[in-house]
C-alpha atoms as a PDB file:
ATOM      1  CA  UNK A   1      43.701  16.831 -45.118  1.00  0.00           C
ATOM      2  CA  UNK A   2      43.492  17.737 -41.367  1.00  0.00           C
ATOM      3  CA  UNK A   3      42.670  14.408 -38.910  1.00  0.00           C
ATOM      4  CA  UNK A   4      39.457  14.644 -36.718  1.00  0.00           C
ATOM      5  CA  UNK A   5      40.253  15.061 -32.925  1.00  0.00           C
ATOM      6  CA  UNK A   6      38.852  12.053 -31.432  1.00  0.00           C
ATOM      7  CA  UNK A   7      36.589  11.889 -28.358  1.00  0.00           C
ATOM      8  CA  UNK A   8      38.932  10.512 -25.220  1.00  0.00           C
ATOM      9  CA  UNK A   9      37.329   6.783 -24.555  1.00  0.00           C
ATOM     10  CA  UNK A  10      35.122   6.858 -21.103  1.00  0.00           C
ATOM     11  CA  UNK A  11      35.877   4.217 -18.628  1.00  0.00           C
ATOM     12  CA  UNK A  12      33.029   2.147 -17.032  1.00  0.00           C
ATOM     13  CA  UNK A  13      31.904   3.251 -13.488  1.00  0.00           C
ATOM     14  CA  UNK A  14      32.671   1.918 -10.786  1.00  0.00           C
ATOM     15  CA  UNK A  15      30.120  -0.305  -9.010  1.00  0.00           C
ATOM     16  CA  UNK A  16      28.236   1.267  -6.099  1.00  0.00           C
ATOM     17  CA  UNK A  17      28.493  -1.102  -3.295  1.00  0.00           C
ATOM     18  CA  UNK A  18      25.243  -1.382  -1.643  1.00  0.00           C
ATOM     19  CA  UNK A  19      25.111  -0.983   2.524  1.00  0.00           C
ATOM     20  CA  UNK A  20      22.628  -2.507   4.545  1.00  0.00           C
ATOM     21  CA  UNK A  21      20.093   0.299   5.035  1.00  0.00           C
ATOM     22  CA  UNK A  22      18.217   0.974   8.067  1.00  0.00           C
ATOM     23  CA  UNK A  23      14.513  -0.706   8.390  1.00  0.00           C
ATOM     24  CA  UNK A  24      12.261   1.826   9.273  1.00  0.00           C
ATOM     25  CA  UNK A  25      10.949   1.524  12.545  1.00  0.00           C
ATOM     26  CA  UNK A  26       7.605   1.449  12.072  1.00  0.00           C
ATOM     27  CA  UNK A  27       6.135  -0.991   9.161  1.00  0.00           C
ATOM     28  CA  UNK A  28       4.020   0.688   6.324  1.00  0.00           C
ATOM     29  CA  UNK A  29       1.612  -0.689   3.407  1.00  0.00           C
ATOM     30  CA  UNK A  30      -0.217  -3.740   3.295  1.00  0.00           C
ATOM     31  CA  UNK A  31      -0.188  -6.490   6.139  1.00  0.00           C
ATOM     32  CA  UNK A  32       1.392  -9.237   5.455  1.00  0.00           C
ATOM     33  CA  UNK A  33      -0.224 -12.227   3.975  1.00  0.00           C
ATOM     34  CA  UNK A  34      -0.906 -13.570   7.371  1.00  0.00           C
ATOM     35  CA  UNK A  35      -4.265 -11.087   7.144  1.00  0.00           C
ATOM     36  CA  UNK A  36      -7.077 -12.691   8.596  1.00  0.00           C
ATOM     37  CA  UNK A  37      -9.030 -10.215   6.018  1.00  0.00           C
ATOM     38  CA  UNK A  38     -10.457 -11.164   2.602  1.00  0.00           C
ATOM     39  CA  UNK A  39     -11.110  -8.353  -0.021  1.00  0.00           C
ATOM     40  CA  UNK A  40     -14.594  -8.503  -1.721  1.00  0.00           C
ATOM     41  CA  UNK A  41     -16.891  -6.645  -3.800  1.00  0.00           C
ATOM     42  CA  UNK A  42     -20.311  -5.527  -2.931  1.00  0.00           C
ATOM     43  CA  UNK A  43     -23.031  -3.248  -3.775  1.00  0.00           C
ATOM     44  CA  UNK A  44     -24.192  -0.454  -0.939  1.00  0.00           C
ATOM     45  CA  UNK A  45     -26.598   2.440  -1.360  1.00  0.00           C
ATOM     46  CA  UNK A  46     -24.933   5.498  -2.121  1.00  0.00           C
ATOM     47  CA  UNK A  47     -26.510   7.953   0.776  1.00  0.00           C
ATOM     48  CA  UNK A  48     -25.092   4.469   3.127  1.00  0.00           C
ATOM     49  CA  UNK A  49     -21.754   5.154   2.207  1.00  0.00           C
ATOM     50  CA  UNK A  50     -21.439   8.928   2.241  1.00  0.00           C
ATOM     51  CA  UNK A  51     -22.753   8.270   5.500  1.00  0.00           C
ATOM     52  CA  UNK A  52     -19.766   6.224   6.809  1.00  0.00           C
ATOM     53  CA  UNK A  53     -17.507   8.494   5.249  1.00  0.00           C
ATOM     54  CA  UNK A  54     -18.721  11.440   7.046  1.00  0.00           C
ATOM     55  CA  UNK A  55     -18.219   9.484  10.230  1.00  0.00           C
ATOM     56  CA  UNK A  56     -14.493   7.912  10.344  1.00  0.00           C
ATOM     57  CA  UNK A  57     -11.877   8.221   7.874  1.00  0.00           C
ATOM     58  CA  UNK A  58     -11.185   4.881   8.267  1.00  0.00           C
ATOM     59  CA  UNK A  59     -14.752   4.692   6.626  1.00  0.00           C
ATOM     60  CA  UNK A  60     -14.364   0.428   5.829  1.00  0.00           C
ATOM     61  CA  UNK A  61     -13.315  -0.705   9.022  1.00  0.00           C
ATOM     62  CA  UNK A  62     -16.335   1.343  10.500  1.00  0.00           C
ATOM     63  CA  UNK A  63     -18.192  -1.041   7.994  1.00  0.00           C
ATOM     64  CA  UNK A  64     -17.162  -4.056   9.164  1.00  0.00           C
ATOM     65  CA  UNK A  65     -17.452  -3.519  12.751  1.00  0.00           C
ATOM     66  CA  UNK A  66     -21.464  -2.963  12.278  1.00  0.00           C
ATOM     67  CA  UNK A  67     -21.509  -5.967   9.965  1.00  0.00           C
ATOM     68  CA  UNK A  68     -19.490  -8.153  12.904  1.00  0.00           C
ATOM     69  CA  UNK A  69     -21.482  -6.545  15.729  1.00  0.00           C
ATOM     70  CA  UNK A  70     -24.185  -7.562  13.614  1.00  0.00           C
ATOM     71  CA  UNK A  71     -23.397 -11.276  12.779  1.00  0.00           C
ATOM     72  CA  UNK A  72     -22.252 -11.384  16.991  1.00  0.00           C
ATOM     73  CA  UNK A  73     -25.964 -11.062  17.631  1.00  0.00           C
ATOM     74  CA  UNK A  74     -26.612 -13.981  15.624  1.00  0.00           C
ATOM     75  CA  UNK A  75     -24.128 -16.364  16.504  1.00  0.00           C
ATOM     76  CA  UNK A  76     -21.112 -15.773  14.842  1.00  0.00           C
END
């Protein structure tokens, strides 16, 4: 009876050592938790928010600067 050729035995790989990458130079994603923004939930009419949309891309922020232009004129 012939013997079976056996499979040569892999060795482990070696571990990558890791280099301190560069930090890009400008930061992306959220802001850090130091936001003086709160996320909330509300309701607008639907021909309101195409509206803003059509205006700025930026279509929230646009938003909020009415509402706090708003609020200004009445003492905030």
């Amino acid at each position: 009876m012939a013997k079976k050729a056996r499979k040569p035995v892999r060795k482990a790989a070696k571990p990558v050592k890791k280099t301190a990458a560069k930090k890009p130079a400008v930061k992306r994603g959220a802001a850090a938790s130091k936001s003086t923004k709160q996320s909330v939930t509300i309701r607008l009419d639907t021909d309101v928010v195409s509206w803003f949309k059509k205006q700025a891309d930026k279509y929230q922020t646009e938003i909020n600067k009415v509402l706090r232009a708003y609020a200004g004129k009445r003492g905030l």
